[in-house]
Structures are given as C-alpha cells and as structure tokens.
Protein backbone atom coordinates (compact mmCIF):
# COMPACT_ATOMS: atom_id res chain seq x y z
CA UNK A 1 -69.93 73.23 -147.78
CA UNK A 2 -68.74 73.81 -151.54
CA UNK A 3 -71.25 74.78 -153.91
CA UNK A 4 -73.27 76.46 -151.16
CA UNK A 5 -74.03 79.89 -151.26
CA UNK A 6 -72.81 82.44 -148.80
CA UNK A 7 -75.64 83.87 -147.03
CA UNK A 8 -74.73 86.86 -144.90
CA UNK A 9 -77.52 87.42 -142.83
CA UNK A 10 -80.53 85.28 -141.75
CA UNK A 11 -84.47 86.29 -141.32
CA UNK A 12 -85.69 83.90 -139.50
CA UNK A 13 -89.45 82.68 -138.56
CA UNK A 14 -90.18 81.41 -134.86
CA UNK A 15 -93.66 79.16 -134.78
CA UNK A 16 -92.47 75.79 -136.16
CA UNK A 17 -88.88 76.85 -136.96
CA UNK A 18 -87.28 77.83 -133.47
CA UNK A 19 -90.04 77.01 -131.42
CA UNK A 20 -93.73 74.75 -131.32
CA UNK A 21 -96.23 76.59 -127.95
CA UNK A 22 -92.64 78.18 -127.31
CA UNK A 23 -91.15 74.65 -126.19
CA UNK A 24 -87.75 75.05 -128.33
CA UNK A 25 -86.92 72.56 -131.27
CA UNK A 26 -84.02 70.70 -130.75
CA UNK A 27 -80.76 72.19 -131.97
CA UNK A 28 -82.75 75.86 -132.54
CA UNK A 29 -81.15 77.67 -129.77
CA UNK A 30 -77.45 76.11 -130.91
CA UNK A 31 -78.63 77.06 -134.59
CA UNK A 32 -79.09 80.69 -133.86
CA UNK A 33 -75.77 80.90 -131.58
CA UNK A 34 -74.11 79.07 -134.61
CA UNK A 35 -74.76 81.73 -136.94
CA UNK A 36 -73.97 84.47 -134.72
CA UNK A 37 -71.28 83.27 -133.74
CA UNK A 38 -70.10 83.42 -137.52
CA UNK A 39 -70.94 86.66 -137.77
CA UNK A 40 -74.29 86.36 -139.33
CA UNK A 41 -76.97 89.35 -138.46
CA UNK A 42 -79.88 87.55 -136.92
CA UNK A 43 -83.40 89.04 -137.19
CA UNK A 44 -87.14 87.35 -136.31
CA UNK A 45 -90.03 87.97 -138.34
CA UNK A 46 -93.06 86.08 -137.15
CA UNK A 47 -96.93 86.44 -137.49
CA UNK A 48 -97.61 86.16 -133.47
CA UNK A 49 -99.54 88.80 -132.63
CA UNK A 50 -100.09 87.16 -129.09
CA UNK A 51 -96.75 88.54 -127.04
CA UNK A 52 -94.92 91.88 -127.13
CA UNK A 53 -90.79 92.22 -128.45
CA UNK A 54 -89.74 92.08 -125.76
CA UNK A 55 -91.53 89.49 -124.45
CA UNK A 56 -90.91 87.48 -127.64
CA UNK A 57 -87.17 88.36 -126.57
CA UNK A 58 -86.96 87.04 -123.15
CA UNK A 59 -88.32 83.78 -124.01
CA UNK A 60 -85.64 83.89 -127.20
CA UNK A 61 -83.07 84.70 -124.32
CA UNK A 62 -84.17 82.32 -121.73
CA UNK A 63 -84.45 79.37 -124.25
CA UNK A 64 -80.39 80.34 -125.18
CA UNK A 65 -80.82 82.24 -127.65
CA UNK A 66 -80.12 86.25 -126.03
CA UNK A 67 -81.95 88.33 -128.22
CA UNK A 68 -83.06 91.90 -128.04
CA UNK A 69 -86.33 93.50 -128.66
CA UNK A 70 -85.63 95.24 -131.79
CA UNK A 71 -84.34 92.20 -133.43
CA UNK A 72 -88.09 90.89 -133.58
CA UNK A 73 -90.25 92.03 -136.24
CA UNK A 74 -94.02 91.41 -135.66
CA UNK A 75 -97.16 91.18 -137.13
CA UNK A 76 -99.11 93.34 -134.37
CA UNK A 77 -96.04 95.74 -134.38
CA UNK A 78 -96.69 96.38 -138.16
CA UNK A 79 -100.35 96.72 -137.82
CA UNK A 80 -99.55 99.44 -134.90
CA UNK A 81 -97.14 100.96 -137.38
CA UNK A 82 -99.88 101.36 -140.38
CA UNK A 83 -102.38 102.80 -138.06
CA UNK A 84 -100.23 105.14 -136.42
CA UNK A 85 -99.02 106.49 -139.62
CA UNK A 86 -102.67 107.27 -141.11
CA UNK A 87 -103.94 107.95 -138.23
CA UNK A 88 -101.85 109.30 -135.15
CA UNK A 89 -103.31 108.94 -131.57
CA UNK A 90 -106.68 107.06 -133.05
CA UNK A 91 -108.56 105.06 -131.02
CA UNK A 92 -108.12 101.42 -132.05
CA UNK A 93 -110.40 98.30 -130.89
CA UNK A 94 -107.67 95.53 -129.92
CA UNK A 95 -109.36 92.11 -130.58
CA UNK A 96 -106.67 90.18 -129.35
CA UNK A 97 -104.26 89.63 -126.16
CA UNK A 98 -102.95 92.53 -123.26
CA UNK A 99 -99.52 92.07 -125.62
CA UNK A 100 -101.53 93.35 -128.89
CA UNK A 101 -103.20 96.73 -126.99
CA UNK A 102 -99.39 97.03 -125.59
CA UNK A 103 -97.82 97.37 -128.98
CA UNK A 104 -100.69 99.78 -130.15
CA UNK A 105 -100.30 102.11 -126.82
CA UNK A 106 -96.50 101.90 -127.86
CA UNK A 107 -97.23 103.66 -131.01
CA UNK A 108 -99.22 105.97 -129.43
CA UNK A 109 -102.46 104.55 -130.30
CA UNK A 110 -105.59 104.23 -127.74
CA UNK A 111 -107.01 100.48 -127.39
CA UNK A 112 -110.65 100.64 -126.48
CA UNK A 113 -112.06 98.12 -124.25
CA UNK A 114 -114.55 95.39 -126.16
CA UNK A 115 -118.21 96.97 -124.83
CA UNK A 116 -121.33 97.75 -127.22
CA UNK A 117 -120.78 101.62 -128.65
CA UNK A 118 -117.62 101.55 -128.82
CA UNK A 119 -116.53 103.97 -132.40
CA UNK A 120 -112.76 103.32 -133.28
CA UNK A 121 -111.06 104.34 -136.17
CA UNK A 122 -109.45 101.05 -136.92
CA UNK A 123 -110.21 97.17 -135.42
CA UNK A 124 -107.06 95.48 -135.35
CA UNK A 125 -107.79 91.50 -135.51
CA UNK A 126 -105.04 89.51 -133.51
CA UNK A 127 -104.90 85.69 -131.87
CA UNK A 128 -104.60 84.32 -128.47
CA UNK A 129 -107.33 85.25 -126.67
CA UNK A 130 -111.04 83.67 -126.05
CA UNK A 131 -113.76 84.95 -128.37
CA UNK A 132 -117.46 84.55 -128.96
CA UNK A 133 -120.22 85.68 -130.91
CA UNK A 134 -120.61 88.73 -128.57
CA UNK A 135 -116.52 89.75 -130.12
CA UNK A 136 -117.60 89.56 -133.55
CA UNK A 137 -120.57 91.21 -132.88
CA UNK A 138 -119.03 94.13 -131.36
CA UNK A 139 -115.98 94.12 -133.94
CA UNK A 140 -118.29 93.70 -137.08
CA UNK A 141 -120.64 96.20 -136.20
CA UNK A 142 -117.11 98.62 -135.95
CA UNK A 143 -116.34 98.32 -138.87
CA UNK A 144 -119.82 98.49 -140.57
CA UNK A 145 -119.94 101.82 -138.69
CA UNK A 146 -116.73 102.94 -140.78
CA UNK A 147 -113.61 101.71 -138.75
CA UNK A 148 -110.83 100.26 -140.98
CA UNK A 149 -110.43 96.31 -140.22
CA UNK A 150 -106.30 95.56 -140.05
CA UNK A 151 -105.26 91.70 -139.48
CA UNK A 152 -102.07 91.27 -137.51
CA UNK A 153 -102.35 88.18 -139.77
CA UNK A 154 -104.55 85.20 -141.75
CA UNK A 155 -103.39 82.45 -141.42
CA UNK A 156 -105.99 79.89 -141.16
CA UNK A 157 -103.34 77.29 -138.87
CA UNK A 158 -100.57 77.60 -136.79
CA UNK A 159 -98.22 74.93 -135.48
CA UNK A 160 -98.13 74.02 -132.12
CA UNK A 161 -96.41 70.76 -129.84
CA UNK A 162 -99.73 69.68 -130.18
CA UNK A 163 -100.08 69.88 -133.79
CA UNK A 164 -102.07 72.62 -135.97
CA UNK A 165 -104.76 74.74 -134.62
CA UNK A 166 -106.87 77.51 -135.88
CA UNK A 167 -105.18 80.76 -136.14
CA UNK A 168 -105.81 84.25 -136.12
CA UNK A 169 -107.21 83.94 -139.86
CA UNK A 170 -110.00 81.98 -138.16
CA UNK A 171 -110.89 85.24 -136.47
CA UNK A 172 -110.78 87.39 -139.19
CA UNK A 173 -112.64 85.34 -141.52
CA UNK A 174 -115.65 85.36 -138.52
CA UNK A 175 -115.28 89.09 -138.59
CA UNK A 176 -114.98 89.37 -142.14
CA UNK A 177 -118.16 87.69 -142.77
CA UNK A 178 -120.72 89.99 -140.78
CA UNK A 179 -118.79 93.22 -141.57
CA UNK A 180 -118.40 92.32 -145.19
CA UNK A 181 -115.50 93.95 -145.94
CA UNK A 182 -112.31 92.06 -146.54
CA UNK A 183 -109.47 92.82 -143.70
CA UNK A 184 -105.85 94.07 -144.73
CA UNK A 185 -103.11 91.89 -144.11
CA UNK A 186 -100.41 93.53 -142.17
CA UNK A 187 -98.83 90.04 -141.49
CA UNK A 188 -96.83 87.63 -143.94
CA UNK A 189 -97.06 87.13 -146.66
CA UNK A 190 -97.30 90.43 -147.42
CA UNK A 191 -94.15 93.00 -147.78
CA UNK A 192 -93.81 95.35 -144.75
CA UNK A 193 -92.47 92.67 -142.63
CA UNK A 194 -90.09 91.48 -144.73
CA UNK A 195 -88.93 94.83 -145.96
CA UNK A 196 -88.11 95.74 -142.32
CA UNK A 197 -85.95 92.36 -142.19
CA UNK A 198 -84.01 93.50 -145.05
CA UNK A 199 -83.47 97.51 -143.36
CA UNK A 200 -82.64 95.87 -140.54
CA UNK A 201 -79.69 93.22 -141.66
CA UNK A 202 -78.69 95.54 -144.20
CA UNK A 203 -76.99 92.87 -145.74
CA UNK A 204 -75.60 91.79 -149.62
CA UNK A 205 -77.22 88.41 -149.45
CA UNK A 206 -80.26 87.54 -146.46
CA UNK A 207 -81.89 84.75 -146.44
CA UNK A 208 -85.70 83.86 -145.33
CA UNK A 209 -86.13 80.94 -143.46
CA UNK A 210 -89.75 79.77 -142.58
CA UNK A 211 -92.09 76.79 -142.33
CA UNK A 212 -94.78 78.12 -144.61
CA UNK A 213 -94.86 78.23 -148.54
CA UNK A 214 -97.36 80.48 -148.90
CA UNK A 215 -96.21 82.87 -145.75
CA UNK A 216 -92.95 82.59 -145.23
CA UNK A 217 -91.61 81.46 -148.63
CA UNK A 218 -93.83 83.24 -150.85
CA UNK A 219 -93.69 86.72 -148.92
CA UNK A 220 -89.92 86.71 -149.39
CA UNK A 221 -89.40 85.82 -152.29
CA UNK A 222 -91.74 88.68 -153.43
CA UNK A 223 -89.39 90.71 -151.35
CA UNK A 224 -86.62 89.98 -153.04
CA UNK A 225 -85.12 87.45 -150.81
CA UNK A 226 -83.72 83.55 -151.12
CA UNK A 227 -85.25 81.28 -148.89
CA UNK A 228 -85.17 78.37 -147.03
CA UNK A 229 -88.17 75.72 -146.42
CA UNK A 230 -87.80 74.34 -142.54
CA UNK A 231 -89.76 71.32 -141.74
CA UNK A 232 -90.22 71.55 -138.41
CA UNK A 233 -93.53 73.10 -138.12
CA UNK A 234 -96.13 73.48 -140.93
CA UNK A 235 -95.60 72.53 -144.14
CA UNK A 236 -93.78 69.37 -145.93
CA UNK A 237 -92.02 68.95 -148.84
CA UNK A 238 -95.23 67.66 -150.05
CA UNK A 239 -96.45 71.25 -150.09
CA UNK A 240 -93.99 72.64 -152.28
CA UNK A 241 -95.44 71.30 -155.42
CA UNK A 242 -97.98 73.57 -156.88
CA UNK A 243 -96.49 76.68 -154.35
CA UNK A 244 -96.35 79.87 -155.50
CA UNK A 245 -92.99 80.10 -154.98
CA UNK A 246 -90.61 77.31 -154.44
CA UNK A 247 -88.15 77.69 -152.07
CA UNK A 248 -84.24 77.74 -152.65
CA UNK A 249 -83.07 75.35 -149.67
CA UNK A 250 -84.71 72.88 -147.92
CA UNK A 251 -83.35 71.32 -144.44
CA UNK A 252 -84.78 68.96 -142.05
CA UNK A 253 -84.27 71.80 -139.23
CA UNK A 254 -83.04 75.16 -137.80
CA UNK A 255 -79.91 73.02 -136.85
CA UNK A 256 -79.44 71.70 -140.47
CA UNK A 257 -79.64 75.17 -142.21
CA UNK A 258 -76.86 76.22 -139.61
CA UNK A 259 -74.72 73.25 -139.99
CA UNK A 260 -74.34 73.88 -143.91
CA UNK A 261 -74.67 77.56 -143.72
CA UNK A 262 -73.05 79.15 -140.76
C-alpha cells in the first residue's frame, strides 16, 4: 500500500497474536507464509516459558506455519542464557514445567528437584505448572538462603481461548513476597529478547509485532524497533492511551499486518 513503510523483517509475538491455548487465530498461519513468502525474515519472541523451541516449533509447523527451533526466542531460553553465563554448570531450582528444566539442562545447567534443603545458585520462576504454598515455601526460603531469583517473565495475565488468566507474574509476585527480594526480569519487556530478534533478522528495518503495550510494544521500542499493536489477544486500542510507548501500526490481526505489509 502507498505511504506504508517497507518493513524488511518481522519479530513477531505468539500468545494472542498467532495463537490463544495454541488454537491458531484465523488467517495467522497464512499471515506468516505471506511474509515469507515475500521474502521477509520471520523470528518469534514470546514470554512462554511453558514449552521448549522446538516444541514451540512443531506446533508453529503443524498449525502451517514450518518453523525451526532457532527461529523462536524465549523467555526461559534467556533466563538459561543469564545463568549459564554467571554461573556455568550451577545448580538451578526450575519452578516451572519439564520444558523449563529442559532449556536449563540445554545450557548446561543442573535443575534440582522441588524437596526441602535443596541450595541452588539461582531459582528460575516460570508458568504452567500446579503450585502451592509448599512451592513458595521451598523457592522463598532459596533465595533467602542466597540463590539469585530470575523470572522467565511477569506478566500478571496472559491470553488464552478462554480469555485472560493469571500468568507467571502471579508466581513471582507469591515468591517475591516471602523472599523479599524483587526477581529479575529475563522476559519482555526487557532488552535481551528483543536484542536477539534484531541479531537474528539482521535486517535495515524489523518490525515488533505484539498484543501487549507494556511487553511487547514498550520492550521494542526501547530496543530500537517500530512496532505494531495486534488485537487479537490482550490489549485494545483502549490501552494505548496513557502507554508508555505508543505503537506505530495498529491492525485488527496477524492477517491484516500481512495484507498491508507483506
């Protein structure tokens, strides 16, 4: 479309923009085909601690979308990452799914099991699976004890086909609390996920697109990067008022942004 500007690779958010509980959005899969197919570099950068790459790239691939693992930039991949540089080998308490402890054994981490005693040198705080008072408990007193507390991410909600529901932010807040220490981020908004989007399309001109202001949005345009408010999944255009950052495009959908842009 005239007017438009030419966008030469995409970064592109998967809760509430491709997908809701991994049931795909209408058009999403064509979308991402779309912009391939016009020779767009494609990368996904999402706060889901709760599934490995590769995992995150066979449902991509089965949805119609063939993707490969190193095209996925994650939250619990990036919390790995930080630990592994500080601290090579270190035993890590995983408070989250089999996925999570799978990314940290990748990096050559140890993930200890949740039991009283335990004395790791980091907790890292992901989402997906059950937890009770006797997690926090066990995770608080860790990091009272002197382990570092990493969050794969804190968002407080997540979208879902059944509409928002607490996310991993929930859990670090209840962890938070007892240890009193605040957790670092190594999700959105902050920078290393978004910096490895831009090494990885090394491109003149990426765009961001998300479904979050104050994650998606706000993270990339700290980064350096345009971006592009999807309304899919979390947030309106009722939410961009009063944002940190306002976003540079706004479509209805996945589909829309590749219509104009691709």
């Amino acid at each position: 479309m005239p007017g438009r500007p030419a966008y030469d690779g995409f970064a592109i958010d998967l809760d509430g923009v491709v997908w809701l509980s991994h049931e795909p959005i209408p058009g999403s899969a064509e979308a991402i085909r779309r912009l391939r197919g016009a020779g767009h570099p494609v990368v996904f950068v999402t706060n889901d601690p709760r599934s490995t790459r590769a995992e995150l790239a066979g449902d991509l691939s089965q949805i119609g979308a063939p993707t490969e693992p190193a095209q996925i930039l994650t939250s619990a991949v990036a919390a790995a990452e930080e630990v592994a540089r500080t601290d090579p080998g270190a035993q890590v308490l995983a408070v989250g799914t089999d996925s999570l402890a799978a990314e940290l054994t990748a990096q050559g981490l140890e993930p200890l099991s949740m039991v009283d005693g335990v004395r790791p040198t980091a907790v890292v705080i992901g989402g997906g699976a059950p937890w009770d008072q006797d997690v926090v408990r066990i995770a608080s007193t860790a990091v009272r004890e002197g382990a570092r507390l990493i969050a794969t991410n804190k968002d407080p909600l997540y979208p879902t086909a059944d509409g928002m529901v607490p996310g991993t932010g929930a859990l670090v807040a209840a962890i938070e609390v007892p240890a009193g220490i605040e957790a670092h981020n190594s999700g959105k908004p902050e920078p290393a996920l978004f910096e490895a989007a831009l090494r990885h399309l090394d491109c003149e001109r990426p765009l961001m697109a998300g479904d979050s202001v104050h994650s998606d949005i706000a993270g990339a345009a700290r980064a350096g990067m345009e971006t592009a408010l999807i309304l899919t999944g979390r947030d309106s255009r009722d939410d961009i008022d009063g944002a940190p950052h306002r976003p540079d495009l706004v479509f209805e959908s996945l589909a829309g942004l590749a219509q104009e842009l691709a």
